[in-house]
Protein backbone atom coordinates (compact mmCIF):
# COMPACT_ATOMS: atom_id res chain seq x y z
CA UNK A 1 30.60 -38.10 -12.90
CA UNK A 2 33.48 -38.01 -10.57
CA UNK A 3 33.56 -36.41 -7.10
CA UNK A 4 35.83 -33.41 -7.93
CA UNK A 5 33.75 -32.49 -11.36
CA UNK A 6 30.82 -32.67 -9.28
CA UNK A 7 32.31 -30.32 -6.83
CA UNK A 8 33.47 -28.12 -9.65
CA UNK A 9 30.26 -28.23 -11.41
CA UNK A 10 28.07 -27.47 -7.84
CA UNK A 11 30.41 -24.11 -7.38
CA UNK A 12 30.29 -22.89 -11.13
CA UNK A 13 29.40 -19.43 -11.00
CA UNK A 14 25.97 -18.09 -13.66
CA UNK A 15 27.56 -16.31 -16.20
CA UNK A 16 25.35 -13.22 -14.63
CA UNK A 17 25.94 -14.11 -11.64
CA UNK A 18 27.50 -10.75 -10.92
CA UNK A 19 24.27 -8.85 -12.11
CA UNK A 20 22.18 -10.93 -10.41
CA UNK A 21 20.99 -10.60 -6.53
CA UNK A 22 21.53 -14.89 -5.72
CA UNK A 23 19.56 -13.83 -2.07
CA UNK A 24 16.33 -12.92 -4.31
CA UNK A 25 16.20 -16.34 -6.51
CA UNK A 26 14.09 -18.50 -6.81
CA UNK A 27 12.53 -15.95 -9.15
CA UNK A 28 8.10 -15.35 -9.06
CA UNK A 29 7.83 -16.22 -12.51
CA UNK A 30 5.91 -19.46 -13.39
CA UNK A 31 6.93 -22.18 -15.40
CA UNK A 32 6.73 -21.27 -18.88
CA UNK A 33 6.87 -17.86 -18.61
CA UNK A 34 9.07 -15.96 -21.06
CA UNK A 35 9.71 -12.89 -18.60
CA UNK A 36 13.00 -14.95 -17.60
CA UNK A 37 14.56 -15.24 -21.09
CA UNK A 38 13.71 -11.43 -21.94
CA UNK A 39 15.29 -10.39 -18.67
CA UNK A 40 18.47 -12.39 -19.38
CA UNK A 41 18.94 -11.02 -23.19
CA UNK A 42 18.63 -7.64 -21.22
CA UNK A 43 21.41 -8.51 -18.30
CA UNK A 44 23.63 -9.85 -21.08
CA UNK A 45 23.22 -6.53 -23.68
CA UNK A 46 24.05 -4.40 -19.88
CA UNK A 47 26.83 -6.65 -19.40
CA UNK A 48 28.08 -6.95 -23.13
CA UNK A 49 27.93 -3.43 -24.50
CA UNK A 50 30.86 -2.32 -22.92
CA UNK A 51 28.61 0.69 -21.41
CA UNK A 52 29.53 1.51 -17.13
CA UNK A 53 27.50 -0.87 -15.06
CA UNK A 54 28.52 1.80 -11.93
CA UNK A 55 25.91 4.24 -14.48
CA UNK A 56 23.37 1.67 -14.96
CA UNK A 57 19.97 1.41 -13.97
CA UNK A 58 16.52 -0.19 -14.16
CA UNK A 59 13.45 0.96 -13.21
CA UNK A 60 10.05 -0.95 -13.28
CA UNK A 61 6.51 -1.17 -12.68
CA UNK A 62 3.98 -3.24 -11.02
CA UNK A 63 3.39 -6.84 -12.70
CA UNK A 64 5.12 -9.94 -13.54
CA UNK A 65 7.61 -8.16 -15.53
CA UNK A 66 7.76 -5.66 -12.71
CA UNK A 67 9.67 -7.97 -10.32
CA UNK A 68 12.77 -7.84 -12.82
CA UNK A 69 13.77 -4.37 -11.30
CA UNK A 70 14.44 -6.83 -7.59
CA UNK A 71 16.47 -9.17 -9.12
CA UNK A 72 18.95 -6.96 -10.50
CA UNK A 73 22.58 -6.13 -8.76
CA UNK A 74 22.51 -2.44 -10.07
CA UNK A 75 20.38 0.62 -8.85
CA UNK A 76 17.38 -0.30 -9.26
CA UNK A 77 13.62 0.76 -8.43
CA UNK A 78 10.33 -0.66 -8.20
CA UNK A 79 7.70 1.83 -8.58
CA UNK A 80 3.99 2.25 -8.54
CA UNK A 81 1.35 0.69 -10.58
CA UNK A 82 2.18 2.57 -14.77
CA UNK A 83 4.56 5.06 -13.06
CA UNK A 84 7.75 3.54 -14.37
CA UNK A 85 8.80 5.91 -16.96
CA UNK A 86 7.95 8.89 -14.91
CA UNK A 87 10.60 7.43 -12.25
CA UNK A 88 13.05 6.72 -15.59
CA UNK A 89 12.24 10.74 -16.34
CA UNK A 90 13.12 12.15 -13.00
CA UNK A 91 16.69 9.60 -12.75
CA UNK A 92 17.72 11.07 -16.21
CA UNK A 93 17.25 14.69 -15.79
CA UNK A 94 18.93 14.17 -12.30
CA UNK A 95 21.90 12.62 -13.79
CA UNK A 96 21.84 12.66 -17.28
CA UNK A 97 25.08 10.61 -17.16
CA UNK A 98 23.39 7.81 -16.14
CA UNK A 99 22.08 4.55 -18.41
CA UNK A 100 18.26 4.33 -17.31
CA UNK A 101 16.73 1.21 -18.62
CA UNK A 102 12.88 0.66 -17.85
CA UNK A 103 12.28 -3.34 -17.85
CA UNK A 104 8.43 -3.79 -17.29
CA UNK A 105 4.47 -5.52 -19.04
CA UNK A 106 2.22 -4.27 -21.04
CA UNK A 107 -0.51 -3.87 -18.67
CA UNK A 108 2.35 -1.86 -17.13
CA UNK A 109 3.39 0.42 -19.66
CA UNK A 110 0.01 1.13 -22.13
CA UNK A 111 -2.81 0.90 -19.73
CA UNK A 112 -2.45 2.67 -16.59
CA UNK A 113 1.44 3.80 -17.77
CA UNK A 114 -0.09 4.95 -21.55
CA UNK A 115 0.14 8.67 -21.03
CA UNK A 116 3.72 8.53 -19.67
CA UNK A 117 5.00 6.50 -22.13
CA UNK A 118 3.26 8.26 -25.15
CA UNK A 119 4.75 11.68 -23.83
CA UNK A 120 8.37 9.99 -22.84
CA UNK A 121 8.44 9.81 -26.49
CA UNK A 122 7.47 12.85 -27.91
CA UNK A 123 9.79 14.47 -25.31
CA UNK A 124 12.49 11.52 -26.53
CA UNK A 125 13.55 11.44 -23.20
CA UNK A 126 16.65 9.67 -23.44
CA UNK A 127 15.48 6.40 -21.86
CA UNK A 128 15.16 2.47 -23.33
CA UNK A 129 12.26 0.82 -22.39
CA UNK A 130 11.54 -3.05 -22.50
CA UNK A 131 8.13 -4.24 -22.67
CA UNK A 132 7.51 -7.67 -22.06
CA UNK A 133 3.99 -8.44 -24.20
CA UNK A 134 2.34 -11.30 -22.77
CA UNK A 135 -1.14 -10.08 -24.12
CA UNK A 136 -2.63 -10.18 -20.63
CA UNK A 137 -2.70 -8.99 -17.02
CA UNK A 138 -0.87 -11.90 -16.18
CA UNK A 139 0.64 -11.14 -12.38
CA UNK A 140 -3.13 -10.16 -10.97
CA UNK A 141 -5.15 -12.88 -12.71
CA UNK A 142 -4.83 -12.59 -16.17
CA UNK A 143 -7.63 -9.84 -17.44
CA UNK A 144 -7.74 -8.53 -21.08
CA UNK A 145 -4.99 -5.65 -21.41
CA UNK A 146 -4.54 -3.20 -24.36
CA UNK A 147 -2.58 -5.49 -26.10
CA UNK A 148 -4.82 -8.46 -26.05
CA UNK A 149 -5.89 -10.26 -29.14
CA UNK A 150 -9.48 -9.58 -30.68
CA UNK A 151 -11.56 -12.66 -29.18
CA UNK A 152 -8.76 -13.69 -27.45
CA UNK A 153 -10.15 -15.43 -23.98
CA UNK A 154 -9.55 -13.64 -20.53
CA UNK A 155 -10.89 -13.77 -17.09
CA UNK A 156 -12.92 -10.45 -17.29
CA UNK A 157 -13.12 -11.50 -21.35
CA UNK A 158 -14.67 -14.68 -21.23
CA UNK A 159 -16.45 -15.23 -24.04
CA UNK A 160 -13.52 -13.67 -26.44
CA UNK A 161 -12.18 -9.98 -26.47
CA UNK A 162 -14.58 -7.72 -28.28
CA UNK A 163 -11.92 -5.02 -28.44
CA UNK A 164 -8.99 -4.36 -30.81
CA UNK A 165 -5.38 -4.28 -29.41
CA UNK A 166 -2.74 -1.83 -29.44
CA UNK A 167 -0.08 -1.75 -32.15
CA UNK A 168 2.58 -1.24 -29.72
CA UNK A 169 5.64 -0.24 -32.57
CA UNK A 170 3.20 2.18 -34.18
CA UNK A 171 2.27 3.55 -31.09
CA UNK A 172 6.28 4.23 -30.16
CA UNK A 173 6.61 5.46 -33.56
CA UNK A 174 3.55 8.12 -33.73
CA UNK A 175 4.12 9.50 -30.33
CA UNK A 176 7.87 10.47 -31.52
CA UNK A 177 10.30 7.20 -30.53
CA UNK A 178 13.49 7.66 -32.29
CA UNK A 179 14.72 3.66 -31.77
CA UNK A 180 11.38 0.91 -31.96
CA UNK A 181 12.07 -2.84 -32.53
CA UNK A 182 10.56 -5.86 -32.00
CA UNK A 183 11.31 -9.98 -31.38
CA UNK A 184 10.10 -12.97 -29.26
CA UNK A 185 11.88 -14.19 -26.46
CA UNK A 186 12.36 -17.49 -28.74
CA UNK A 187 15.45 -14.93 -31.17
CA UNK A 188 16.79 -14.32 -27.77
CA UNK A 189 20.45 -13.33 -30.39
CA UNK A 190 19.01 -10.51 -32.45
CA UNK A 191 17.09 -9.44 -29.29
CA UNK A 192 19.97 -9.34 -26.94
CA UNK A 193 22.21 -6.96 -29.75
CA UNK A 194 19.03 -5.28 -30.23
CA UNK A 195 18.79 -4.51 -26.60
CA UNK A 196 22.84 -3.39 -26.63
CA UNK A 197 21.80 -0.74 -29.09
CA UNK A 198 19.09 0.87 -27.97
CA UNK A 199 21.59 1.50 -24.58
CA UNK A 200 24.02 2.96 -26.84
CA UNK A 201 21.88 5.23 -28.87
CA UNK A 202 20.04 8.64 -27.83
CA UNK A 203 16.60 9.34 -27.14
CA UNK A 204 13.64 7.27 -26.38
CA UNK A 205 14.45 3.46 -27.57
CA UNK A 206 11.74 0.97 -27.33
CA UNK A 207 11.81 -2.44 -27.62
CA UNK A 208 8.83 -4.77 -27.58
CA UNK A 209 9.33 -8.52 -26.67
CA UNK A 210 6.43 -11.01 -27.15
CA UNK A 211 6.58 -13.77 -24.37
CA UNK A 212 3.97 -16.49 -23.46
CA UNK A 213 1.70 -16.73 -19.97
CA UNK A 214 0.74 -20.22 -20.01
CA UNK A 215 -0.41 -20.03 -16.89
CA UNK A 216 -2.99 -16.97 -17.57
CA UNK A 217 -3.25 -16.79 -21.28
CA UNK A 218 -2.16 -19.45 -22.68
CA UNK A 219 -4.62 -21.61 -20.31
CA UNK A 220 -7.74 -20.00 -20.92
CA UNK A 221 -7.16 -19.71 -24.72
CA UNK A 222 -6.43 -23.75 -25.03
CA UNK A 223 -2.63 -22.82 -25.84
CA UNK A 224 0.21 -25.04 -24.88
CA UNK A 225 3.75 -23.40 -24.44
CA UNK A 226 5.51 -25.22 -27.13
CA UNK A 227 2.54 -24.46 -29.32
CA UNK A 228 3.36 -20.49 -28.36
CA UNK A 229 6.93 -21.05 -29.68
CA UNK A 230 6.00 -22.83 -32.93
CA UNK A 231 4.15 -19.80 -33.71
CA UNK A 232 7.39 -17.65 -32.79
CA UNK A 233 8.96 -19.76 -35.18
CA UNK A 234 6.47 -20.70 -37.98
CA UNK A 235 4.24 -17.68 -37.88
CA UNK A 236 6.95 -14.86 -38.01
CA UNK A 237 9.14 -13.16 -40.05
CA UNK A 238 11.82 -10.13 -39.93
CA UNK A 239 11.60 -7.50 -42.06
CA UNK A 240 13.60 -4.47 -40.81
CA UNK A 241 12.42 -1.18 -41.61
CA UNK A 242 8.43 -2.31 -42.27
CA UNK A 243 5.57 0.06 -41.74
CA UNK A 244 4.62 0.61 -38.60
CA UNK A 245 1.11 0.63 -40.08
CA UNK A 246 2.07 -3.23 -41.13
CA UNK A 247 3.24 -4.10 -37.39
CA UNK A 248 -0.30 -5.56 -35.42
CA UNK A 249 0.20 -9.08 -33.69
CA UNK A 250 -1.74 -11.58 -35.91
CA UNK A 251 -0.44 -14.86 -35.40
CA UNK A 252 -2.92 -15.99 -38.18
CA UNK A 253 -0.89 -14.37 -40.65
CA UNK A 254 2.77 -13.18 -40.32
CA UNK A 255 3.64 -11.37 -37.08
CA UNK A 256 6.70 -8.90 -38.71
CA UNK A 257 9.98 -8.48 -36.09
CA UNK A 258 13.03 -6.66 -36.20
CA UNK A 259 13.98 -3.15 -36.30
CA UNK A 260 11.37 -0.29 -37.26
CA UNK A 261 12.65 2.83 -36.48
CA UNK A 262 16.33 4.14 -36.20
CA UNK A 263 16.84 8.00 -36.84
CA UNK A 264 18.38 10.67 -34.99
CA UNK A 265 16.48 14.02 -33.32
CA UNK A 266 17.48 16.37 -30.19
CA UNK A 267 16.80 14.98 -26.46
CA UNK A 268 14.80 16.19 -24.19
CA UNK A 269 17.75 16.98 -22.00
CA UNK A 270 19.06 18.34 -25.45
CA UNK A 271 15.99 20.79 -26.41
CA UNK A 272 15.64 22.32 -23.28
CA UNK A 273 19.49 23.43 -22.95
CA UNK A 274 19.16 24.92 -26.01
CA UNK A 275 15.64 26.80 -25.46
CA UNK A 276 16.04 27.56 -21.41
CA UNK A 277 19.41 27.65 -20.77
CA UNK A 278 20.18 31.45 -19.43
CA UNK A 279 23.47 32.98 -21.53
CA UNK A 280 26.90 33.04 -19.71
């Protein structure tokens, strides 16, 4: 390669560069590790959608996932241990203008975070929130989480998971959710425009992205990360508008992705203007 394409090619700017905080990178997350491809479909759906960047924010928890709120060149927070929607909450109703994105794990979100998240929803607080699903703790040594497979192998599960896992679409759905959709980091495309619309749209959006741990999970449970794609590939299908009841991650059988839930219903922000708001 020549001197001067060399030069060129050394100075070529990410094409996120300007969402990105350069100073932070080299990023935590491990070989392998889909966090990095989930959090780049969710830059490029800010930075696509046409939607005020000056408006934009992200909020996340504690975790792997958690980190992603550091990286980002926007206002940004990262909160306590399952206390990111909370955070989300109190942004919106202080500026409901604003675009509040909440970008963190499972462990995150439906363990210690569960209650939050189940009444975010049945408020529809008017919030989209991005769950990376790596089936484990994976940031503080990879113990069983609500969403980790029956059997499946952890550090505090050793000889195999004796409990069942959420069904994180149906549990969006039930608790009220008016946007719930699912991929793997590997349809990185449909996630990315799925990501774009939840921004756009009103009320609680949630999105649920499965991405390996090879380094926690994947280890302990004899799972190589190619193998982890080849089931993202082989062992999945889309089928828009399924059952939620149909939705459970089985990669034995068919794990079902795309878009669950799209309908319309009143805010939070919405419902209480209408109830509490005193007359002129």
């Amino acid at each position: 390669m020549p001197a001067a394409t060399k030069t060129r090619a050394a100075h070529q700017n990410h094409p996120l560069e300007d969402l990105i905080r350069s100073d932070r990178i080299p990023h935590i997350w491990c070989p392998g590790c889909g966090i990095g491809t989930a959090f780049s479909a969710c830059l490029s759906a800010m930075k696509g959608g046409g939607r005020n960047l000056e408006k934009m924010c992200m909020v996340s928890g504690i975790g792997c996932s958690g980190r992603a709120a550091g990286y980002v060149k926007l206002d940004s927070f990262h909160t306590t241990h399952g206390r990111a929607i909370p955070f989300a909450t109190g942004l919106k109703l202080g500026n409901p203008e604003l675009d509040v994105i909440v970008f963190s794990g499972d462990g995150d979100l439906f363990a210690i975070g569960g209650n939050h998240f189940i009444h975010a929803a049945r408020r529809n607080m008017d919030l989209t929130v991005i769950c990376v699903n790596n089936l484990n703790y994976g940031m503080t040594g990879g113990q069983a989480a609500a969403t980790t497979p029956h059997l499946a192998k952890t550090t505090t599960t050793t000889a195999g998971n004796p409990e069942s896992p959420f069904n994180l679409p149906l549990l969006a759905w039930a608790s009220g959710a008016t946007y719930v959709a699912r991929w793997t980091i590997l349809h990185t495309r449909e996630l990315t425009e799925c990501i774009q619309k939840a921004i756009s749209k009103s009320g609680f959006s949630f999105i649920e992205v499965l991405g390996p741990c090879p380094i926690n999970y994947g280890r302990r449970n004899r799972e190589k990360p190619m193998e982890t794609l080849r089931l993202y590939q082989e062992q999945t299908i889309i089928r828009n508008n399924a059952d939620p009841m149909d939705l459970d991650v089985d990669f034995k059988k068919k794990v079902v992705l795309g878009e669950f839930v799209d309908k319309q219903r009143p805010t939070c922000i919405e419902s209480y203007d209408r109830t509490c708001r005193l007359p002129e």
